[in-house]
Protein backbone atom coordinates (compact mmCIF):
# COMPACT_ATOMS: atom_id res chain seq x y z
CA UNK A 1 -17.90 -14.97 -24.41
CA UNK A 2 -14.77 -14.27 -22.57
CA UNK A 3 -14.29 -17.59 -21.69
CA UNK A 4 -13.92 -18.74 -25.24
CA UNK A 5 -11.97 -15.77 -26.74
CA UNK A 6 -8.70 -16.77 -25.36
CA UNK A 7 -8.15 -13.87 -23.26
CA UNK A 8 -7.51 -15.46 -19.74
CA UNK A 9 -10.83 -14.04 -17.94
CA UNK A 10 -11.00 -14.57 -13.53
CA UNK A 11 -14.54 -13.84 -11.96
CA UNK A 12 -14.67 -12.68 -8.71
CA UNK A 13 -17.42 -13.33 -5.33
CA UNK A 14 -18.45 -16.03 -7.24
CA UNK A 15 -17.65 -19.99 -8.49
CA UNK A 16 -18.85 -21.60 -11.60
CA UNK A 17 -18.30 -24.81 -12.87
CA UNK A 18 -19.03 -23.51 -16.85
CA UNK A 19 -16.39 -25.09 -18.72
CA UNK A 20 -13.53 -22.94 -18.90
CA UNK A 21 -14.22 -20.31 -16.17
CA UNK A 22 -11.76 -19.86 -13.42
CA UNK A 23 -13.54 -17.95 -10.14
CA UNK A 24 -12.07 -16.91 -6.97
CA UNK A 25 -15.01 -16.60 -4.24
CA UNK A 26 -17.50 -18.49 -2.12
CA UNK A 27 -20.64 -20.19 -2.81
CA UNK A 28 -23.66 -17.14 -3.19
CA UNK A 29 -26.27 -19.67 -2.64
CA UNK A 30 -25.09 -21.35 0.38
CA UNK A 31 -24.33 -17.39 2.12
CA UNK A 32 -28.29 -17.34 1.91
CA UNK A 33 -28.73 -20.62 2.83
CA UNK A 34 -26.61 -19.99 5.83
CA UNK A 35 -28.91 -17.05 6.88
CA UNK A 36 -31.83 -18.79 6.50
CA UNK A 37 -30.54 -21.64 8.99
CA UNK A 38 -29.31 -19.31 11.52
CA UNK A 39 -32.62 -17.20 11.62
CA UNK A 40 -34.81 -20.60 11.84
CA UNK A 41 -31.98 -21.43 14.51
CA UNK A 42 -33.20 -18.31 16.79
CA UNK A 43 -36.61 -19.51 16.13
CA UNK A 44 -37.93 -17.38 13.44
CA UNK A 45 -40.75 -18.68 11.30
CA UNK A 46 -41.82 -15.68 9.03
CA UNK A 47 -38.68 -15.04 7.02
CA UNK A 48 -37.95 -12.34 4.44
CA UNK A 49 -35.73 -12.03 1.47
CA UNK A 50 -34.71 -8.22 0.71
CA UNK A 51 -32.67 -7.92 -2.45
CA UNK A 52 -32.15 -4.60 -4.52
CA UNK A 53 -29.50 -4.54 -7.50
CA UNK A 54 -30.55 -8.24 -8.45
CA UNK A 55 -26.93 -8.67 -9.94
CA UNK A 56 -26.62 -12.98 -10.67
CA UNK A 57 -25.43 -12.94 -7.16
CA UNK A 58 -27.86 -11.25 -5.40
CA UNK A 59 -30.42 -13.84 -7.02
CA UNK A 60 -28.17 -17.05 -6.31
CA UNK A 61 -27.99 -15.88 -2.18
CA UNK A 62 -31.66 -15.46 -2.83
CA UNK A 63 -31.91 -18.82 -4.03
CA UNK A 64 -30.21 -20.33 -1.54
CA UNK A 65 -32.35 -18.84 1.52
CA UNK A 66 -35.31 -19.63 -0.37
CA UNK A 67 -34.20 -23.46 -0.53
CA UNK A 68 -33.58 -23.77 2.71
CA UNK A 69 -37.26 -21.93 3.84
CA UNK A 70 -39.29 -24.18 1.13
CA UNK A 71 -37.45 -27.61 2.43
CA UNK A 72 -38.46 -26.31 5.89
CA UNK A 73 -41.93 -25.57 4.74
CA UNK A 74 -42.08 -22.08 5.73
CA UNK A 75 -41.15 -20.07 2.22
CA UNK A 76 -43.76 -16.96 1.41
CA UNK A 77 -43.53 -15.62 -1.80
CA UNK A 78 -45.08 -12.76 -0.32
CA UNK A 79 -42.05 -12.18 1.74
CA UNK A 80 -39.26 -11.94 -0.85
CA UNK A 81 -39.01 -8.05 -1.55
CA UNK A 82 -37.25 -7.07 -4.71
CA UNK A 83 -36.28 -3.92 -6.45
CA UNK A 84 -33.62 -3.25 -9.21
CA UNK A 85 -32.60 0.01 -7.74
CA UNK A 86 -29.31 0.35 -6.40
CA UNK A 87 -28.79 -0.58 -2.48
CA UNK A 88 -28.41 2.22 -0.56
CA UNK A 89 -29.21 3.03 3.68
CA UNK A 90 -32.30 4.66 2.81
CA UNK A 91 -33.97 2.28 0.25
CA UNK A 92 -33.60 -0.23 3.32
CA UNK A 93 -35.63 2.12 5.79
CA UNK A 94 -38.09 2.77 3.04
CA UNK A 95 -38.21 -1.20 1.88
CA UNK A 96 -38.24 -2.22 5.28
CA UNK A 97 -41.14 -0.10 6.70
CA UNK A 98 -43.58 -0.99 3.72
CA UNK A 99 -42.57 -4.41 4.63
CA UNK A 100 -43.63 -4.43 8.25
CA UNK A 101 -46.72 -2.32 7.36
CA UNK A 102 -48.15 -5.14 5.07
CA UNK A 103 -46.21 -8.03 6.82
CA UNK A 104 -46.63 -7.44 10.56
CA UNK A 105 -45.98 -11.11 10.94
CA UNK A 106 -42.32 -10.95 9.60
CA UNK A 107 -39.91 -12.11 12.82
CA UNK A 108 -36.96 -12.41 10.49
CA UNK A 109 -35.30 -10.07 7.53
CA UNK A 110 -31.70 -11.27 5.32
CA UNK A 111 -30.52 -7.99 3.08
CA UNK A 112 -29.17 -8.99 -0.03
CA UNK A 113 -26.39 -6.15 1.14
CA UNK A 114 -25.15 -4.37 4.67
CA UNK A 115 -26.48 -0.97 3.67
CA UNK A 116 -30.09 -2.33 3.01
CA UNK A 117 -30.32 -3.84 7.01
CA UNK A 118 -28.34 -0.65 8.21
CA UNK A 119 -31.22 0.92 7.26
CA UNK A 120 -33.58 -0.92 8.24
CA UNK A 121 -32.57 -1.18 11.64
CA UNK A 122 -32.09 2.45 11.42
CA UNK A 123 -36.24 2.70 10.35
CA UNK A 124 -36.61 -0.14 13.62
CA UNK A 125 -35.19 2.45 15.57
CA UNK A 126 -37.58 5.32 14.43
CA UNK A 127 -40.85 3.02 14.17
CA UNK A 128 -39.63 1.98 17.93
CA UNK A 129 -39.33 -1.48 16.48
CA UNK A 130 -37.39 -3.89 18.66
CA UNK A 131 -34.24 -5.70 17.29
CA UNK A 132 -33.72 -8.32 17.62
CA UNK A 133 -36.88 -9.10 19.98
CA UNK A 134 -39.65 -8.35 17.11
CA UNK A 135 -37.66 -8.63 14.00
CA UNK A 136 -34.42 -9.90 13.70
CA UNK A 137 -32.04 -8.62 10.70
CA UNK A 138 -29.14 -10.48 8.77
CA UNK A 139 -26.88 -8.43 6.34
CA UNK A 140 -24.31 -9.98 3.79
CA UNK A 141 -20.71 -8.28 3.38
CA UNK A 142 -20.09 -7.10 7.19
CA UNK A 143 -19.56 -3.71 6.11
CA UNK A 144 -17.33 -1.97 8.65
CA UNK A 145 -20.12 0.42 9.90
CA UNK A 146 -22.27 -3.12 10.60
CA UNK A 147 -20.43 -3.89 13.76
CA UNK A 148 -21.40 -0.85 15.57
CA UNK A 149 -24.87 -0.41 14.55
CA UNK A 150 -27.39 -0.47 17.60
CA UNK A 151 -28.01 -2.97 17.73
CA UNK A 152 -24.97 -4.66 16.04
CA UNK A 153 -26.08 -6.06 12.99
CA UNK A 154 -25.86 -10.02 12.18
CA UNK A 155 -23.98 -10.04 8.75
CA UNK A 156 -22.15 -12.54 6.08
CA UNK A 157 -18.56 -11.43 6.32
CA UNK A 158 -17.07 -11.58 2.70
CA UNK A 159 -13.50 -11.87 2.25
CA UNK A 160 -12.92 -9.37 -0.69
CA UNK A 161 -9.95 -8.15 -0.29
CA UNK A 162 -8.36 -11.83 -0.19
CA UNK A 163 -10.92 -12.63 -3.32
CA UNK A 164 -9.07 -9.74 -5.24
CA UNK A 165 -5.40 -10.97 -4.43
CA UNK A 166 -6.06 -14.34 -5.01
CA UNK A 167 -7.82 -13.61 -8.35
CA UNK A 168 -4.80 -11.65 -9.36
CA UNK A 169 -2.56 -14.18 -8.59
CA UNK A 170 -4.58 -16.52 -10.86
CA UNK A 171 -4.64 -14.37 -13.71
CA UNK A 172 -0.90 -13.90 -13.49
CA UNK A 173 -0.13 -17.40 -13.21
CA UNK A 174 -2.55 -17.79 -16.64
CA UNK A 175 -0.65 -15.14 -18.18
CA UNK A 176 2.56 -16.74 -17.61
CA UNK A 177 1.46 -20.48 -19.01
CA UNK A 178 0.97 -21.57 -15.22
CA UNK A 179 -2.05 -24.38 -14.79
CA UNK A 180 -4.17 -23.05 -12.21
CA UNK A 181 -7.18 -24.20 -10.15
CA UNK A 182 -10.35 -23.33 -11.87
CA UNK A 183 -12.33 -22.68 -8.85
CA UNK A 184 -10.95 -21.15 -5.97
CA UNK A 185 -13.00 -21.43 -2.90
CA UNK A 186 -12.24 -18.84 0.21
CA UNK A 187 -15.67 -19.73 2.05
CA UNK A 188 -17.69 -17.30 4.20
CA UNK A 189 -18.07 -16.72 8.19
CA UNK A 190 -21.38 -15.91 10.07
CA UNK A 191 -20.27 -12.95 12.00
CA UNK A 192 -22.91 -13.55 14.57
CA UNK A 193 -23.98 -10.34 16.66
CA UNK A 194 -27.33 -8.37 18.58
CA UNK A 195 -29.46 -7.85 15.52
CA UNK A 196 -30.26 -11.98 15.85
């Protein structure tokens, strides 16, 4: 609707080829994709999917690690955990536990968001779980507290603070008459560490 009311309109975290829309972000889907490779790169075979918020773009990195497990032949519908609460440290513990109580099999867990796997690895910890020996854990956004979790956790750094100057910079040039590139892509980076 935005799009088509002549207000100039820049979404963020995200790209999307709808006629008219001008993003600054990264591709959701291949983030989760990228997890899924990485995990099946350390050898892990029963993967999870834990998503809470299920905004569009917690669905499209969803979509993306799911691709990547069906083409492999190893995707469990079983194994994607969903909730529309908000993510928060102790929904992960809580999410995570009931996961390893009725998946004991699971080798392999990518959070939707940082705070989910924080706690989860927090509930490893507690349930004297080893990570990344048992289970390993990939979080998206490589929140600051992720790099000195213990283990340090595996996360999808996010470049948000260059997403929000470069989106402002597009909407300016829009406001001022300035052609700009619809889709502005500022990638991803693996930030590989202990939890994998």
């Amino acid at each position: 609707m935005l799009e088509t009311s002549g207000v100039p309109c820049v979404h963020m975290m995200e790209l999307d080829n709808r006629l008219g829309a001008y993003c600054v972000g990264f591709s959701q889907q291949q983030a989760g994709a990228e997890a899924a490779r990485h995990l099946l790169g350390r050898g892990r075979r029963r993967l999870a999917y834990m998503a809470a918020q299920l905004d569009p773009r917690v669905l499209q990195r969803g979509a993306g690690f799911r691709q990547v497990l069906e083409d492999a032949g190893l995707f469990d519908p079983e194994l994607q955990v969903s909730t529309p609460q908000s993510s928060s440290i102790g929904l992960g513990g809580e999410l995570f536990a009931r996961l390893l109580e009725q998946h004991p099999d699971v080798d392999g867990v990518f959070f939707c968001n940082d705070d989910l796997a924080q706690g989860a690895a927090l509930e490893a910890l507690r349930l004297g779980v080893a990570i990344p020996e048992r289970v390993s854990l990939v979080g998206f956004n490589d929140l600051p507290g992720s790099a000195h979790m213990v283990p340090r956790l595996t996360s999808i750094r996010t470049p948000r603070e260059e997403v929000g100057q470069r989106a402002a910079q597009v909407l300016l040039g829009l406001l001022d008459g300035v052609t700009q590139h619809s889709q502005v892509d500022l990638g991803f980076e693996l930030m590989v560490r202990e939890s994998s």
